[in-house]
Protein backbone atom coordinates (compact mmCIF):
# COMPACT_ATOMS: atom_id res chain seq x y z
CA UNK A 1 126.20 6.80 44.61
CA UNK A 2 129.52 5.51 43.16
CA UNK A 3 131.62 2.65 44.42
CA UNK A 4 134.70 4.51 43.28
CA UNK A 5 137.00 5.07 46.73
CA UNK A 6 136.94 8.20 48.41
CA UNK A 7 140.75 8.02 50.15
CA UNK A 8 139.99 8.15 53.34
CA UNK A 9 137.72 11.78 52.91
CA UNK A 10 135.29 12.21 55.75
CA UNK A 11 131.44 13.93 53.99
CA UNK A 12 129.35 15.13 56.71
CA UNK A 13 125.23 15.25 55.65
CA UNK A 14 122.91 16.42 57.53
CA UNK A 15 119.41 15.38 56.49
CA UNK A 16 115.55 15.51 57.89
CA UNK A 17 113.76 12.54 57.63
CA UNK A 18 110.04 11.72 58.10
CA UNK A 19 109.70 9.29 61.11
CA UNK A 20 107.88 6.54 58.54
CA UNK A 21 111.12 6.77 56.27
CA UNK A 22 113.74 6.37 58.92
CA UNK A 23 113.94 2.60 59.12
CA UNK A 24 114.71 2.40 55.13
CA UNK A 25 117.35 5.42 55.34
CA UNK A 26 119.19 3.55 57.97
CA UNK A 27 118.68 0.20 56.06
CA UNK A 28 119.77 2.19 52.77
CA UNK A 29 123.03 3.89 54.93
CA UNK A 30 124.17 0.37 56.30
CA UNK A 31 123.98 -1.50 52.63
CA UNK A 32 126.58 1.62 51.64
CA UNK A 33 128.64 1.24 54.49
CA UNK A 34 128.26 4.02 56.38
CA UNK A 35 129.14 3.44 60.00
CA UNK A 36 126.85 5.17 61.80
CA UNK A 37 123.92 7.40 62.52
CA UNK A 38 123.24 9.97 64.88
């Protein structure tokens, strides 16, 4: 990860992720900022 800004680009990742991991990848997505998950 890099705090260096990304003008405005959108990145769409697609990821699976083990049901015992998901609470830290969320926790890990909202310390970066990103707005959402689905």
């Amino acid at each position: 990860m890099t705090d260096e800004p990304n003008d405005g680009e959108i990145k769409k990742v697609m990821a699976v992720v083990r049901p015992d991991k998901l609470g830290d990848v969320k926790q890990a997505l909202a310390e970066t900022g990103a707005p959402s998950l689905t």
